[in-house]
C-alpha atoms as a PDB file:
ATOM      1  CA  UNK A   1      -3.852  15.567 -13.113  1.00  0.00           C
ATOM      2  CA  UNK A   2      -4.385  13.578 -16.162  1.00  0.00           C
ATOM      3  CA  UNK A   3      -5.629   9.879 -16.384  1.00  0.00           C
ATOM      4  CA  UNK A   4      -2.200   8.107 -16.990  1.00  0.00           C
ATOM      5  CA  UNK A   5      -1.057   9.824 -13.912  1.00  0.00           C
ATOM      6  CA  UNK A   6      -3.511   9.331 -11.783  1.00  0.00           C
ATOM      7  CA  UNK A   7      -3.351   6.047 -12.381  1.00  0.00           C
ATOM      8  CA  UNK A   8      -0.067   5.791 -12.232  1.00  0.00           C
ATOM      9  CA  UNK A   9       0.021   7.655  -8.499  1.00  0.00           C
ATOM     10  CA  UNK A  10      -2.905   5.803  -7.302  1.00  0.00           C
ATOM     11  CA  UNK A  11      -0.648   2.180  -8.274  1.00  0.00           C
ATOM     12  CA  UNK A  12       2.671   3.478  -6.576  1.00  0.00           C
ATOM     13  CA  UNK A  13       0.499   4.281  -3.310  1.00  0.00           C
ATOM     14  CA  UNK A  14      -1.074   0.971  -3.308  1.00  0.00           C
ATOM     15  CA  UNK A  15       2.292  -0.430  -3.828  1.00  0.00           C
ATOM     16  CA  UNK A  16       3.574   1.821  -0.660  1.00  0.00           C
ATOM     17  CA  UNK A  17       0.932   1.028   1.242  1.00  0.00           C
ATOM     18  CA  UNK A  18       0.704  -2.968   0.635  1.00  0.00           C
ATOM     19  CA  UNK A  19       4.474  -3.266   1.706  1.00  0.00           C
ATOM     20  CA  UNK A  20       3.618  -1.078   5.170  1.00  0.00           C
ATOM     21  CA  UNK A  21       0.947  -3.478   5.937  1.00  0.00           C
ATOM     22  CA  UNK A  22       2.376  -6.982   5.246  1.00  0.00           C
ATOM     23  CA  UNK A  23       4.829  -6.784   8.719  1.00  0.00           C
ATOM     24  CA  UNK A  24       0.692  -6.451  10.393  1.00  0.00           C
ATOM     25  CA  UNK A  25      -0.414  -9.793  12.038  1.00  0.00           C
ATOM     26  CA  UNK A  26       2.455 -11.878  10.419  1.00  0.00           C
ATOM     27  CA  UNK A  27       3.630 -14.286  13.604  1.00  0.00           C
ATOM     28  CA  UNK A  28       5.638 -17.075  12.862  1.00  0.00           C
ATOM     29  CA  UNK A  29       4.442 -20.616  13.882  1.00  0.00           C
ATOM     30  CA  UNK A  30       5.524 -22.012  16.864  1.00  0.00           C
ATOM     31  CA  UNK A  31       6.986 -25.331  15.137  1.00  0.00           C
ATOM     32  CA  UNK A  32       7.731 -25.075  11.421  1.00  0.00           C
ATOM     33  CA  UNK A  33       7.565 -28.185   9.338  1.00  0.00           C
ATOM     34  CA  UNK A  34      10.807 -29.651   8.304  1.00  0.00           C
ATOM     35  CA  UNK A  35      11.640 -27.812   5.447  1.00  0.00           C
ATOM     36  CA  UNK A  36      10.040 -24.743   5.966  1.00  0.00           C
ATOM     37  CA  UNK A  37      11.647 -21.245   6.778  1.00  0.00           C
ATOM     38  CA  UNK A  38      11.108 -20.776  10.495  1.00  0.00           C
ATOM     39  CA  UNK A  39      10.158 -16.496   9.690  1.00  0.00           C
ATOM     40  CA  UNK A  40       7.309 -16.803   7.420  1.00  0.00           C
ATOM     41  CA  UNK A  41       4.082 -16.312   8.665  1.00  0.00           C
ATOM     42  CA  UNK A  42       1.393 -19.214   9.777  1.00  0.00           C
ATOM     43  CA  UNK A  43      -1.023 -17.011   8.308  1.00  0.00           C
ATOM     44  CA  UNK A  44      -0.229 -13.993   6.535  1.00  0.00           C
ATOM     45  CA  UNK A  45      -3.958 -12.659   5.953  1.00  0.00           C
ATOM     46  CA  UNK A  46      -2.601 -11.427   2.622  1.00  0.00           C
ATOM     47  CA  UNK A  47      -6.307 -10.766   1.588  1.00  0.00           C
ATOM     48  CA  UNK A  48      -7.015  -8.590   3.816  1.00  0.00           C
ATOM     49  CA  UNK A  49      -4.319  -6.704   3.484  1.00  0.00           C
ATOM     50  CA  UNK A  50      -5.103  -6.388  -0.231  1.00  0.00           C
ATOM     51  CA  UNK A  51      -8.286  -5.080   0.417  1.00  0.00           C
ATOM     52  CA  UNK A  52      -6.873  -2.534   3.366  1.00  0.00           C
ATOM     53  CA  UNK A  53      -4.376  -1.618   0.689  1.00  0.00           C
ATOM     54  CA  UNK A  54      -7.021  -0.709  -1.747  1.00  0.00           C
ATOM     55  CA  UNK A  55      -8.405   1.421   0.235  1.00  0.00           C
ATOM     56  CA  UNK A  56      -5.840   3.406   2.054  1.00  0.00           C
ATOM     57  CA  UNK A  57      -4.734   4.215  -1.302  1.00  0.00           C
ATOM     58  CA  UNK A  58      -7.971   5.211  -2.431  1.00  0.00           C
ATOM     59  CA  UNK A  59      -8.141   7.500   0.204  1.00  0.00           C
ATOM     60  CA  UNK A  60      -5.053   8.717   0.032  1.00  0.00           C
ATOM     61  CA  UNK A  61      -5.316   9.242  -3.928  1.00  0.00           C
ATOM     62  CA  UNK A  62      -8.533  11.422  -3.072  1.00  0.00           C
ATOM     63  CA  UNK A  63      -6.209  13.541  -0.855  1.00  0.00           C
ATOM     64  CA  UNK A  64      -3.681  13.844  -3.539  1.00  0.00           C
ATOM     65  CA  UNK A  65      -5.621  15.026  -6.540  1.00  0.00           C
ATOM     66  CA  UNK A  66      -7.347  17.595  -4.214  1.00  0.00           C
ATOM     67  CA  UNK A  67      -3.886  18.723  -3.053  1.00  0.00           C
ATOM     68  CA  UNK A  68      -2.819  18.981  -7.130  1.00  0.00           C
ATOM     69  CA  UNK A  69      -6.342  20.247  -8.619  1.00  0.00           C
ATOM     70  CA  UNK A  70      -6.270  22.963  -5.953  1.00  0.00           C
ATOM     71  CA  UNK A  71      -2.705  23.908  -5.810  1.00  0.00           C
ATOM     72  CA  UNK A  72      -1.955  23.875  -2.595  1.00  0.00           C
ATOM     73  CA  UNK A  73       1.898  22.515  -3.076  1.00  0.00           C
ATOM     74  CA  UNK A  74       2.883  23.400  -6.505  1.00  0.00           C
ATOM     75  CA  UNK A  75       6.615  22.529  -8.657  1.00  0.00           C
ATOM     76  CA  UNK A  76       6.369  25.427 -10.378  1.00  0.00           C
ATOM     77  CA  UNK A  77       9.905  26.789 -10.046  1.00  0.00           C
ATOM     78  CA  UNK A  78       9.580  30.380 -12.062  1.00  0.00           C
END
């Protein structure tokens, strides 16, 4: 695995993993201000998820270029 794609894997898993993690603690506020939607969250703890994101996907990365360096699931169709 080269650098441009390991980059570019370790960015689609954070990506993955960021959107499976935002539904986590979000609980909408009893009574929403006028104005407000009544589904978004009182506090969405979006840093932390940011920082859970990171690294799940870090871990996960590590399992993917060890599954690709070694060969364990290749594409090679021939």
């Amino acid at each position: 695995m080269g650098i441009v794609s390991g980059i570019v894997v370790y960015v689609l898993l954070w990506w993955w993993v960021l959107f499976m993690l935002l539904p986590i603690k979000a609980t909408p506020p009893d009574n929403p201000p006028s104005g407000h939607a009544t589904s978004a969250p009182k506090n969405p703890f979006i840093l932390y998820k940011f920082f859970a994101s990171t690294i799940i996907s870090g871990l996960l990365w590590i399992l993917t270029y060890y599954i690709i360096t070694n060969e364990i699931i290749t594409l090679n169709l021939v």
